[in-house]
N, C-alpha and C. Protein backbone atom coordinates (compact mmCIF):
# COMPACT_ATOMS: atom_id res chain seq x y z
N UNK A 1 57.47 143.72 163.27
CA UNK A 1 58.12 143.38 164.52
C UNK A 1 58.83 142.03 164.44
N UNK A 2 57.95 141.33 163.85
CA UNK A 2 59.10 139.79 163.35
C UNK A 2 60.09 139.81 162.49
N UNK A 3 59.93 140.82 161.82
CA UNK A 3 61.33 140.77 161.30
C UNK A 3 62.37 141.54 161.35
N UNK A 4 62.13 142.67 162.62
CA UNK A 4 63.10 143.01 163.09
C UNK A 4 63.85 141.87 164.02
N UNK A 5 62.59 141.25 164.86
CA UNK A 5 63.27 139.84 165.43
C UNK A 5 64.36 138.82 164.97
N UNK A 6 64.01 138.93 163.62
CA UNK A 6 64.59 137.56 162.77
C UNK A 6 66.12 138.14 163.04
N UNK A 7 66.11 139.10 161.89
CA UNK A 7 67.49 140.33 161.67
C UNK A 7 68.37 140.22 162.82
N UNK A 8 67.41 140.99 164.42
CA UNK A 8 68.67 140.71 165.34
C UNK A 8 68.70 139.43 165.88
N UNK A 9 68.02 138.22 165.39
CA UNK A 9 68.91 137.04 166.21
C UNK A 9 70.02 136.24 165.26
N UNK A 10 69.37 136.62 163.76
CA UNK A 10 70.79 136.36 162.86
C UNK A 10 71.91 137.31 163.37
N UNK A 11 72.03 138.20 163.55
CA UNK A 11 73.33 139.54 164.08
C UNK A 11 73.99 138.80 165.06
N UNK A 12 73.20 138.31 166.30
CA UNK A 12 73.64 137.88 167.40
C UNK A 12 74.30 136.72 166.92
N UNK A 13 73.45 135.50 165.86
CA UNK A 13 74.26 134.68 165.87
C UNK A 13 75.66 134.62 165.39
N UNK A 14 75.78 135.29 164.20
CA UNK A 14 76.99 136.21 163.89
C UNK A 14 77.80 136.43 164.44
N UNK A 15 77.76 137.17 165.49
CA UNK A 15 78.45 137.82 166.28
C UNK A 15 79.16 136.57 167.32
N UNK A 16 78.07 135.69 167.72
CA UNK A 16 78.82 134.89 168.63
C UNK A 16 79.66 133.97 167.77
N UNK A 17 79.45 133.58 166.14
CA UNK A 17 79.91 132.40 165.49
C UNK A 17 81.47 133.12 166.02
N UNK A 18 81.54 134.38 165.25
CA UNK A 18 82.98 135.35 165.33
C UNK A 18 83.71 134.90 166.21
N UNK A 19 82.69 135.42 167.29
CA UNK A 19 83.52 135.22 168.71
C UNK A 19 84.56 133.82 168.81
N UNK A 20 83.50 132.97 168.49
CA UNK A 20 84.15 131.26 169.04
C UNK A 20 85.31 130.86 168.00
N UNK A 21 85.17 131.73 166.85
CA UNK A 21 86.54 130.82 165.63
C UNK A 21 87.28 131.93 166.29
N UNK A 22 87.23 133.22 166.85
CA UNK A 22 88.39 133.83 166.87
C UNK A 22 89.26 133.38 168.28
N UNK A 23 88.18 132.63 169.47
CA UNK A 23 89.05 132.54 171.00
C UNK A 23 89.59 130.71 170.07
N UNK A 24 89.18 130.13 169.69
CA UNK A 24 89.40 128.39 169.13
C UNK A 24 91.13 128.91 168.22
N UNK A 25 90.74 129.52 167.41
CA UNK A 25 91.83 130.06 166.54
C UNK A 25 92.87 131.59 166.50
N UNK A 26 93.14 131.73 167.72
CA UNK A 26 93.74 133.19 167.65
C UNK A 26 94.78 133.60 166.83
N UNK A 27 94.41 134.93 166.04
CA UNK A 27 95.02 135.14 165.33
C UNK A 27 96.75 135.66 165.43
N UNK A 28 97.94 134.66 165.64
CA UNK A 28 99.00 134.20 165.64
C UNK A 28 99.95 134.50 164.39
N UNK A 29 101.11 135.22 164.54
CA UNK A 29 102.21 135.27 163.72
C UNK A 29 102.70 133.76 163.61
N UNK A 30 103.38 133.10 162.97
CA UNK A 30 104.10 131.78 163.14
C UNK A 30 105.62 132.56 163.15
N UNK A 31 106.31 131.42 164.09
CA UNK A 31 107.77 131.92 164.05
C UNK A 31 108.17 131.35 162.91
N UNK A 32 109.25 132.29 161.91
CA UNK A 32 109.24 131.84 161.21
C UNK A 32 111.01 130.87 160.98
N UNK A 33 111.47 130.90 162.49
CA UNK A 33 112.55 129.82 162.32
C UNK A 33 113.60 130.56 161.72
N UNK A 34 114.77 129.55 161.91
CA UNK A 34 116.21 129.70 161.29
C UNK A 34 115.99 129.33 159.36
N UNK A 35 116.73 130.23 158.79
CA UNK A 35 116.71 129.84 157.59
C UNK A 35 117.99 129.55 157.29
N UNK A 36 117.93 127.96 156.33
CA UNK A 36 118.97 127.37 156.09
C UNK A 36 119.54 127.66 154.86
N UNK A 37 120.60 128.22 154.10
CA UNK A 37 121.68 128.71 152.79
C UNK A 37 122.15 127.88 152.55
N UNK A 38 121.88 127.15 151.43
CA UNK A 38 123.06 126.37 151.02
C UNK A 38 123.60 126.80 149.74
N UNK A 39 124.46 126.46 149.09
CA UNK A 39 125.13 126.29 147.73
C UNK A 39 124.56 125.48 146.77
N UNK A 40 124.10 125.62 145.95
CA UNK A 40 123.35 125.26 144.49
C UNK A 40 124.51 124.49 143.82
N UNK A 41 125.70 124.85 144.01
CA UNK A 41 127.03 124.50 143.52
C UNK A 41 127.50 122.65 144.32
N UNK A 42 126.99 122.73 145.46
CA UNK A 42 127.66 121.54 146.16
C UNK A 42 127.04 120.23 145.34
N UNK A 43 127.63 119.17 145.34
CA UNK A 43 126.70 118.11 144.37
C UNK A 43 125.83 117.13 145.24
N UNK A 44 125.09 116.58 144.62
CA UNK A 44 124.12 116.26 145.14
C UNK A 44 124.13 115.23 145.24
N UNK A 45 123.88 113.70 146.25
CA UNK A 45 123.74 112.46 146.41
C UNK A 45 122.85 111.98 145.55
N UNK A 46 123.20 111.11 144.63
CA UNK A 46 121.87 109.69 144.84
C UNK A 46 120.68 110.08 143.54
N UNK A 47 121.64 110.85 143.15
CA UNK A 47 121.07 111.30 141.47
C UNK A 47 121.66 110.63 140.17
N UNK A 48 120.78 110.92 138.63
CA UNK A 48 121.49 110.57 137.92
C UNK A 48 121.44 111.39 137.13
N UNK A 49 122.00 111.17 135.25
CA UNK A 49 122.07 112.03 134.82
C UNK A 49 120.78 111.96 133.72
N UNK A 50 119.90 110.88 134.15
CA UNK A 50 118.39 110.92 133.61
C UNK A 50 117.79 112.26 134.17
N UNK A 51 117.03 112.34 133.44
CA UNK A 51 115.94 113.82 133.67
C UNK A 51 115.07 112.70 134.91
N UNK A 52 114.40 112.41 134.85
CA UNK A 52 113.75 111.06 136.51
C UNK A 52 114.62 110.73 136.81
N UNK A 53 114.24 110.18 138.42
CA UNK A 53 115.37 109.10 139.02
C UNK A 53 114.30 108.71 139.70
N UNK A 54 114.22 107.72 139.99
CA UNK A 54 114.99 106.12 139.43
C UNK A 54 114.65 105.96 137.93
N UNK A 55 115.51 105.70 136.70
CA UNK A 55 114.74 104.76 135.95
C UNK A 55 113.91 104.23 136.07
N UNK A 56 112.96 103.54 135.10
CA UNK A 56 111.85 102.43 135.39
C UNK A 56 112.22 101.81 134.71
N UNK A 57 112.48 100.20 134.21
CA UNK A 57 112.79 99.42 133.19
C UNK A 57 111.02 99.47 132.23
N UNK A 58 111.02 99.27 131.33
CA UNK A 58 109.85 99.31 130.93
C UNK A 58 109.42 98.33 129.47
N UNK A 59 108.72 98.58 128.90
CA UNK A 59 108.81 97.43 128.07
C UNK A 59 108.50 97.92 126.74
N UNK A 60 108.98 97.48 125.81
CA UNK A 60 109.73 97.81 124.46
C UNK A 60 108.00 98.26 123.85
N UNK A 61 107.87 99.26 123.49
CA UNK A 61 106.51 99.68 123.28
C UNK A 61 106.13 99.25 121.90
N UNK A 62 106.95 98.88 121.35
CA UNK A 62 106.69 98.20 119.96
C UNK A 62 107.27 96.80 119.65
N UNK A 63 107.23 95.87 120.04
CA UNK A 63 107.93 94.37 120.10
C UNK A 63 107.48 93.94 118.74
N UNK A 64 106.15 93.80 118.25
CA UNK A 64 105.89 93.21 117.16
C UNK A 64 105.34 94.10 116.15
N UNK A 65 105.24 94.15 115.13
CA UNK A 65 104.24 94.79 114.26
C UNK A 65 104.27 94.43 112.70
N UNK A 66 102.90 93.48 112.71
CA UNK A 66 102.57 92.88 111.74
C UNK A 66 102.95 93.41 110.37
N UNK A 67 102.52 94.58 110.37
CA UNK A 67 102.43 95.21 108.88
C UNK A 67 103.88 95.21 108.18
N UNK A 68 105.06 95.50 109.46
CA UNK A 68 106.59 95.41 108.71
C UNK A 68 107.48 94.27 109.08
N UNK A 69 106.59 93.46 110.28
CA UNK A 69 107.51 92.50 110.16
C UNK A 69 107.35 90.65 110.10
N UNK A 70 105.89 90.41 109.17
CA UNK A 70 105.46 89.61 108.08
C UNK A 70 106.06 90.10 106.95
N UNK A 71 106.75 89.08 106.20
CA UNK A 71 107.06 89.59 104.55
C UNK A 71 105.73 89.05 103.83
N UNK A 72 105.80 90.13 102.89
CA UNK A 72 104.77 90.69 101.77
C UNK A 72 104.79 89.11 101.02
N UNK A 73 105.65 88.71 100.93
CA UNK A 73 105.93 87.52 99.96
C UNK A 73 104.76 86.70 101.13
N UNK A 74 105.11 86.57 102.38
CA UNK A 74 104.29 85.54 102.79
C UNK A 74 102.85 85.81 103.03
N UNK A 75 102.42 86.86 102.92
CA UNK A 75 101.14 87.60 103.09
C UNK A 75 100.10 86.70 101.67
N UNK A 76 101.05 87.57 101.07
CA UNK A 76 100.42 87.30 99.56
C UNK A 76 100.43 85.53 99.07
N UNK A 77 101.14 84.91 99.50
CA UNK A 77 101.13 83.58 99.50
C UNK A 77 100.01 82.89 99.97
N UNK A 78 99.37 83.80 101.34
CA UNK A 78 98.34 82.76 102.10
C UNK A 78 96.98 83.63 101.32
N UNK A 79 96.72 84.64 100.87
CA UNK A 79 95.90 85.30 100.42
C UNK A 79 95.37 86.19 100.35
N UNK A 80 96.36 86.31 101.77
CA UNK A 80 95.53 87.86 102.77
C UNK A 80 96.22 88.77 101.86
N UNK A 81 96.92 89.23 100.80
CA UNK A 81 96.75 90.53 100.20
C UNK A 81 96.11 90.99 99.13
N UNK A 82 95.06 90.65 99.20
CA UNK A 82 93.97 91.02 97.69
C UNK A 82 94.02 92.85 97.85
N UNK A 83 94.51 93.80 98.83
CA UNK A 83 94.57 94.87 98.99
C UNK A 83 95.92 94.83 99.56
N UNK A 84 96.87 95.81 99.75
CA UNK A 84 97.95 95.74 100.70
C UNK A 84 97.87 96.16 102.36
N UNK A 85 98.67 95.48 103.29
CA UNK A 85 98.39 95.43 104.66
C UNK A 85 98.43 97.08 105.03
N UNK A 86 97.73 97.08 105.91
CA UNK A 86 97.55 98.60 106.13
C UNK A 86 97.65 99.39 107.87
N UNK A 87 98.39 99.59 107.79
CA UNK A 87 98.44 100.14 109.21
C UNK A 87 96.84 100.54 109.72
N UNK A 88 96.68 100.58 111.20
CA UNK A 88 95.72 101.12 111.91
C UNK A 88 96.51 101.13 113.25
N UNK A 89 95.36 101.92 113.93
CA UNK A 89 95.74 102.62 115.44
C UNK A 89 96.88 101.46 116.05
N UNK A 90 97.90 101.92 116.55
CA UNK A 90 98.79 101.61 117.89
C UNK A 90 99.43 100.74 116.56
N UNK A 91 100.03 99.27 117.17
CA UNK A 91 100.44 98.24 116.74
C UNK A 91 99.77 97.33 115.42
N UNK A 92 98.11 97.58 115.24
CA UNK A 92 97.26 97.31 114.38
C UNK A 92 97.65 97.11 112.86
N UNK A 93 97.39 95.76 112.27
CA UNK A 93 97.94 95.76 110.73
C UNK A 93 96.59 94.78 110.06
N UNK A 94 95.91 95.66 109.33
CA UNK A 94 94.58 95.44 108.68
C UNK A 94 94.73 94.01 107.23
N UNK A 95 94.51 93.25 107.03
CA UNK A 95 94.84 92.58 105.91
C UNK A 95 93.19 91.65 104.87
N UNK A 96 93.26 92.16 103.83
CA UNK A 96 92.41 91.45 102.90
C UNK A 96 92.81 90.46 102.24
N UNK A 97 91.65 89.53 102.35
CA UNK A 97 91.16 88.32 101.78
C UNK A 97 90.36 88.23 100.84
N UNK A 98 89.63 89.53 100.63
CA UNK A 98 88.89 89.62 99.34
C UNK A 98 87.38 88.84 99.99
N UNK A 99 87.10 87.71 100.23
CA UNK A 99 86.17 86.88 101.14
C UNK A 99 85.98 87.43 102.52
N UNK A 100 87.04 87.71 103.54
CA UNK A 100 86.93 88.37 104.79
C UNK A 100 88.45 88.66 105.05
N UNK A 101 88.11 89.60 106.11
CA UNK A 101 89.40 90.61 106.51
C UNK A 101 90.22 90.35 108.20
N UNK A 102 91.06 90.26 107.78
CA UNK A 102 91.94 90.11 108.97
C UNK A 102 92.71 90.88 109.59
N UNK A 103 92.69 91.20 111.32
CA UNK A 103 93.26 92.02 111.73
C UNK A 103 94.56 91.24 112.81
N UNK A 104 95.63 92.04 112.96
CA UNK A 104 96.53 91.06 113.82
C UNK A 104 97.52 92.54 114.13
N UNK A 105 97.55 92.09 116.11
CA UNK A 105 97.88 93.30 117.10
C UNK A 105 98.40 93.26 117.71
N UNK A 106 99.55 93.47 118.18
CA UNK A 106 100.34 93.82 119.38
C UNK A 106 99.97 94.60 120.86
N UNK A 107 99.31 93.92 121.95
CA UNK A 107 99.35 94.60 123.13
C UNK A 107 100.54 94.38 124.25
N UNK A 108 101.10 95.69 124.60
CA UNK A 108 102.00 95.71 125.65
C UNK A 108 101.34 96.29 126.81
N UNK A 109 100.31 96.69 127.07
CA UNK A 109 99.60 97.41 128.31
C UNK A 109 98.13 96.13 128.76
N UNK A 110 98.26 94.88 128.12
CA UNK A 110 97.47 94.17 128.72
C UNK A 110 98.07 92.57 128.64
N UNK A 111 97.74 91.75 129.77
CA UNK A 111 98.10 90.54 129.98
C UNK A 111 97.53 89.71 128.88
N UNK A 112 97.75 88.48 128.86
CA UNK A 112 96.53 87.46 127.97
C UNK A 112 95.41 86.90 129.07
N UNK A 113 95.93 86.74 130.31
CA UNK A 113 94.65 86.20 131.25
C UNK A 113 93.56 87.28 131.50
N UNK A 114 93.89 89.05 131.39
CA UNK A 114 92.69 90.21 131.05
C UNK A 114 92.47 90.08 129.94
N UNK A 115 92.80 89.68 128.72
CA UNK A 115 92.19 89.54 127.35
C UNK A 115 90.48 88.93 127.52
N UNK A 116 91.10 87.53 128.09
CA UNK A 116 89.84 86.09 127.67
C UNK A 116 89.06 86.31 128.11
N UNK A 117 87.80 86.41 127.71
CA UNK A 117 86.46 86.48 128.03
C UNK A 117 85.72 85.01 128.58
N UNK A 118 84.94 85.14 129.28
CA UNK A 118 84.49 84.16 130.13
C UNK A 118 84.49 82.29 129.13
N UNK A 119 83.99 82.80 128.09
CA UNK A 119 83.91 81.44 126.87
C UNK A 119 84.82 81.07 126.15
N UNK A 120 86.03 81.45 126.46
CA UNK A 120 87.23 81.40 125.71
C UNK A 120 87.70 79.97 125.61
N UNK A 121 88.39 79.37 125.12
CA UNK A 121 89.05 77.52 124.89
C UNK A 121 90.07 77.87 124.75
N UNK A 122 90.81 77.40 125.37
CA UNK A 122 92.56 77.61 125.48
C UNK A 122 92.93 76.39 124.41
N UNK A 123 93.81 76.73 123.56
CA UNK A 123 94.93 75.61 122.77
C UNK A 123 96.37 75.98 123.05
N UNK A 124 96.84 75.22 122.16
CA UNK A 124 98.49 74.92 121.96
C UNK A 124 98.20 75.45 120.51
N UNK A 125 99.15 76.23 120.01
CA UNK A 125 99.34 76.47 118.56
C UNK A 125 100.55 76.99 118.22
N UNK A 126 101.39 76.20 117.57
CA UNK A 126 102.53 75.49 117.64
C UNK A 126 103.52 75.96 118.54
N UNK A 127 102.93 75.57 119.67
CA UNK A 127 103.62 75.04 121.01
C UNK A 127 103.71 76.56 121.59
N UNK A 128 102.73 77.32 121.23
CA UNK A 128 102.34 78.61 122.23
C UNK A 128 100.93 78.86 122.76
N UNK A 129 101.15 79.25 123.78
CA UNK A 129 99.22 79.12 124.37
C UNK A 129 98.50 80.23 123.63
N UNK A 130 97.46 79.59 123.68
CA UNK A 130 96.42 80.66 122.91
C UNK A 130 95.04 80.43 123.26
N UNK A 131 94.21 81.37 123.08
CA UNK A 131 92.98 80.75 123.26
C UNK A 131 91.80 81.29 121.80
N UNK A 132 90.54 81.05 121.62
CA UNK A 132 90.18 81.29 120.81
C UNK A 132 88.46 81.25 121.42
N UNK A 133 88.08 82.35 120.54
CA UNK A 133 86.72 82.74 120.80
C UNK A 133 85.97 83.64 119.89
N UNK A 134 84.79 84.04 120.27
CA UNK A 134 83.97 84.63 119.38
C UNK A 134 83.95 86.10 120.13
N UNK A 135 84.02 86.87 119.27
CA UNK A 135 83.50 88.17 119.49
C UNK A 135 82.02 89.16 118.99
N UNK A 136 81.42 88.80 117.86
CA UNK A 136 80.23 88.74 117.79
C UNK A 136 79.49 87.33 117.11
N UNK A 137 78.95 86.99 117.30
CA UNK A 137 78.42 84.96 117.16
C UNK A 137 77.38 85.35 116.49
N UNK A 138 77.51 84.63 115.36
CA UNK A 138 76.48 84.66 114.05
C UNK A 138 75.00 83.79 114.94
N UNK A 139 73.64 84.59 113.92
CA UNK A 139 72.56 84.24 114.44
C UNK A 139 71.76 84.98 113.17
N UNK A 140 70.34 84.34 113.56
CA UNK A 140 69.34 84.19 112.66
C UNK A 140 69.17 85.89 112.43
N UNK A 141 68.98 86.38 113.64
CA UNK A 141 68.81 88.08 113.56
C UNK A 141 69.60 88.98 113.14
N UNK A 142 71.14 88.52 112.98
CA UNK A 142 72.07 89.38 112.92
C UNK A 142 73.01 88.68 111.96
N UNK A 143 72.34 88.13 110.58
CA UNK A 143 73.05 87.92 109.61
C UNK A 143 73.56 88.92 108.60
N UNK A 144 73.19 90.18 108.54
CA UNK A 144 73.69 90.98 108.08
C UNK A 144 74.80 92.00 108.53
N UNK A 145 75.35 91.47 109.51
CA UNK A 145 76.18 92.11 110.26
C UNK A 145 77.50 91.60 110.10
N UNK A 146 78.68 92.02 110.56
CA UNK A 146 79.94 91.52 110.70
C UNK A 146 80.03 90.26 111.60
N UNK A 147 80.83 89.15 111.44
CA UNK A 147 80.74 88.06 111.89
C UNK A 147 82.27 88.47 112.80
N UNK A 148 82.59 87.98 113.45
CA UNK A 148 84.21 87.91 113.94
C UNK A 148 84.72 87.04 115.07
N UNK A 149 85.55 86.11 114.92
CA UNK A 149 86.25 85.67 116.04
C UNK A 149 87.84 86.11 116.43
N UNK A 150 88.63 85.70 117.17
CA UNK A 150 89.75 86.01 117.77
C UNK A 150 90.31 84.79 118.29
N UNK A 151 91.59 85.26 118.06
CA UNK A 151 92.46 84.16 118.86
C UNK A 151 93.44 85.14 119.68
N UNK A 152 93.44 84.93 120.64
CA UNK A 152 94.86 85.63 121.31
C UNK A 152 95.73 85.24 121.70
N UNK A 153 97.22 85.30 121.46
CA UNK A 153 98.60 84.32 121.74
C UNK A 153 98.82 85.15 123.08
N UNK A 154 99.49 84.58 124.20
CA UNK A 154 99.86 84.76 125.70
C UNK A 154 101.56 84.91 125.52
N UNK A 155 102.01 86.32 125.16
CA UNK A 155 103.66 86.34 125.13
C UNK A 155 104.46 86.71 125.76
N UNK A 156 105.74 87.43 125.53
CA UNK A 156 106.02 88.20 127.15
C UNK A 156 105.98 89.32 127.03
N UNK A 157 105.44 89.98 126.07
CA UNK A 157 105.25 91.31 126.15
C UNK A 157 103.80 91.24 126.71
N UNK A 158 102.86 90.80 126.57
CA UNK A 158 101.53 91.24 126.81
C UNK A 158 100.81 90.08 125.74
N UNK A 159 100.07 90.23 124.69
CA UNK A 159 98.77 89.63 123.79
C UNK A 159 99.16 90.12 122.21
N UNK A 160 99.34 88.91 122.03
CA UNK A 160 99.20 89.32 120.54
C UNK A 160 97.68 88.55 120.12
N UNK A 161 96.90 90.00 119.63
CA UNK A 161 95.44 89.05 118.95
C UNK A 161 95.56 88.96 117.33
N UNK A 162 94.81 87.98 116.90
CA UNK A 162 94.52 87.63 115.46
C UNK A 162 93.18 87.72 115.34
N UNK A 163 92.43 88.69 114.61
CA UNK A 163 90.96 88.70 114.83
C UNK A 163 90.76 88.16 112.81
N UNK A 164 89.26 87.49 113.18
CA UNK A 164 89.13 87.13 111.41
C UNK A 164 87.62 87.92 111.41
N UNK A 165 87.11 88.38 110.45
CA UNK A 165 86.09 89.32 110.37
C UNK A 165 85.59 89.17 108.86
N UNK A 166 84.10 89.09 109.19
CA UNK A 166 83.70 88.63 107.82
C UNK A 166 81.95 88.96 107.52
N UNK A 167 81.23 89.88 106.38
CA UNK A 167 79.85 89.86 106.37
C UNK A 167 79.01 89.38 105.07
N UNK A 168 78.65 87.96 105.69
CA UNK A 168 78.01 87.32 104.74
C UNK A 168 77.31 88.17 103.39
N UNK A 169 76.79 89.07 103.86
CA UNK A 169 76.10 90.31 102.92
C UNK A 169 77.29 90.33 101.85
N UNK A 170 78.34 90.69 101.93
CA UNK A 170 79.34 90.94 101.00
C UNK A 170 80.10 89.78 100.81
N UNK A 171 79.98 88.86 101.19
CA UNK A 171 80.97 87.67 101.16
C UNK A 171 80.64 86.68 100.03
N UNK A 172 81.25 86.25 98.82
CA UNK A 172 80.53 84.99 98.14
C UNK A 172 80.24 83.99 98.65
N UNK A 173 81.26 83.34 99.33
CA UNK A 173 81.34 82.47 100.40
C UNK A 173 81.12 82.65 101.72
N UNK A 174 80.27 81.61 102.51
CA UNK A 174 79.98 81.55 103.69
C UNK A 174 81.54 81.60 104.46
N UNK A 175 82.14 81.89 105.01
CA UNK A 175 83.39 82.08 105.82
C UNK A 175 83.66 81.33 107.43
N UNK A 176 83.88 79.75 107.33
CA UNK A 176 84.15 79.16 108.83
C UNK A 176 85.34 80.63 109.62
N UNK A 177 84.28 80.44 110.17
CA UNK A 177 85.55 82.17 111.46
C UNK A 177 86.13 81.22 111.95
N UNK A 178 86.01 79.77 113.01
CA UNK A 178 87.03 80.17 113.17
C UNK A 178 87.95 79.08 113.60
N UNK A 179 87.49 77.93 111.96
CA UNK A 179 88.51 76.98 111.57
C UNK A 179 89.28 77.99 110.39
N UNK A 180 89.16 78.79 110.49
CA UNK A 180 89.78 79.78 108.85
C UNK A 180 90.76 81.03 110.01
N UNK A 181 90.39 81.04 110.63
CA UNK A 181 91.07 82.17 111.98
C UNK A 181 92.31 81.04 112.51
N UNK A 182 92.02 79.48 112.95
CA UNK A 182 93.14 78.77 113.27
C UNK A 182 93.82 78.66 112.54
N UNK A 183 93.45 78.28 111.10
CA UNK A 183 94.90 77.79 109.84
C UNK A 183 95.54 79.03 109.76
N UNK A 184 94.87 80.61 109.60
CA UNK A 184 96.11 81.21 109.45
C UNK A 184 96.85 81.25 110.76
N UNK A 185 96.15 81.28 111.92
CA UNK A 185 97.26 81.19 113.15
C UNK A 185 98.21 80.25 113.12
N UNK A 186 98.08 78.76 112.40
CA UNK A 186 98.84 78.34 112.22
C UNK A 186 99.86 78.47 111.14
N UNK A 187 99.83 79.12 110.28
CA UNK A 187 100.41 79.43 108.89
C UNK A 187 101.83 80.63 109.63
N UNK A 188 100.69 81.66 110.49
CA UNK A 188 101.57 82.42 110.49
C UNK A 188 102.36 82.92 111.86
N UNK A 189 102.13 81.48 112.72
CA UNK A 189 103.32 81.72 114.05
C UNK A 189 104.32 81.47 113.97
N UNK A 190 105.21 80.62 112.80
CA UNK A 190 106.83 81.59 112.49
C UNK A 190 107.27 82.90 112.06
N UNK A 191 106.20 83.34 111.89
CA UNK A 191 106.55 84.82 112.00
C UNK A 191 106.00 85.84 113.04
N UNK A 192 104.94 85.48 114.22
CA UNK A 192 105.25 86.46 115.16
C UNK A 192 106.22 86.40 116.44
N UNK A 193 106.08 87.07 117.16
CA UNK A 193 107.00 87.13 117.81
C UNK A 193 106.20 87.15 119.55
N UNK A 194 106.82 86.29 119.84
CA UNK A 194 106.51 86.29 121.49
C UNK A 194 107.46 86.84 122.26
């Protein structure tokens, strides 16, 4: 008997939900209006002959890139080619020292003030801002690991970084990151490009 109860007061409720969406919402043709013809042929305002409109001005997606536009002569001069420079992802140009390895990058999708991390020291290096910092900081626990600092130049495309990278484990020499990260920044800012 209760569950014939249940059954018809779900039915009923049913029945009344029906009721109320159908008087709230009656079911209505829409007029469907005048339809307007035009010509496919007539020309059109305020277009161009870009596939988009508006243009966007945008920014040169490749401004710098280490690997082709450092000469080999000057690479090999400072030391960094004990291997030859090697492309990696995006703008990325990989370079050996034989002692530790250097990376140097072109960003156009980030500022230099989103680069710097909270500990960063801003310089002048020759007469462009930069700042310089650590990215993993040598310690008693984690001497077997990769050492690395960074410098990042502030240009008008976006950041050019100079990272120096180095693991004592493999290294003969202990490697200053990053009085050895400034001289080549200084060696080699006639040749990048801001």
């Amino acid at each position: 008997m209760i569950g014939r109860m249940r059954l018809l007061s779900a039915m009923c409720a049913l029945i009344a939900a029906v009721v109320v969406v159908w008087q709230v919402n009656p079911v209505t043709m829409p007029d469907p209006g005048s339809v307007e013809l035009r010509s496919t042929s007539a020309p059109m305002t305020g277009v161009s002959t870009s596939i988009k409109w508006p243009v966007i001005e945008t920014t040169d997606p490749r401004p710098f890139d280490a690997c082709e536009d450092i000469p080999i002569d000057v690479i090999n001069g400072l030391g960094l080619g004990f291997t030859p420079p090697e492309h990696e992802d995006g703008l990325r140009c990989h370079y050996d020292a034989g002692n530790y390895q250097m990376a140097v990058e072109a960003f156009v999708w980030r500022t230099y003030e989103q680069t710097l991390p909270a500990d960063a020291v801003e310089l002048d290096i020759a007469g462009h801002r930069a700042a310089q910092y650590w990215i993993l900081k040598p310690s008693d626990r984690n001497n077997r690991f990769w050492f690395s600092c960074m410098i990042a130049f502030d240009t008008s495309y976006g950041v050019l970084q100079q990272s120096l990278f180095y693991a004592p484990v493999y290294s003969a020499d202990d490697v200053d990151c990053m009085q050895t990260n400034l001289q080549r920044a200084q060696q080699l800012v006639p040749f990048y490009k801001f």
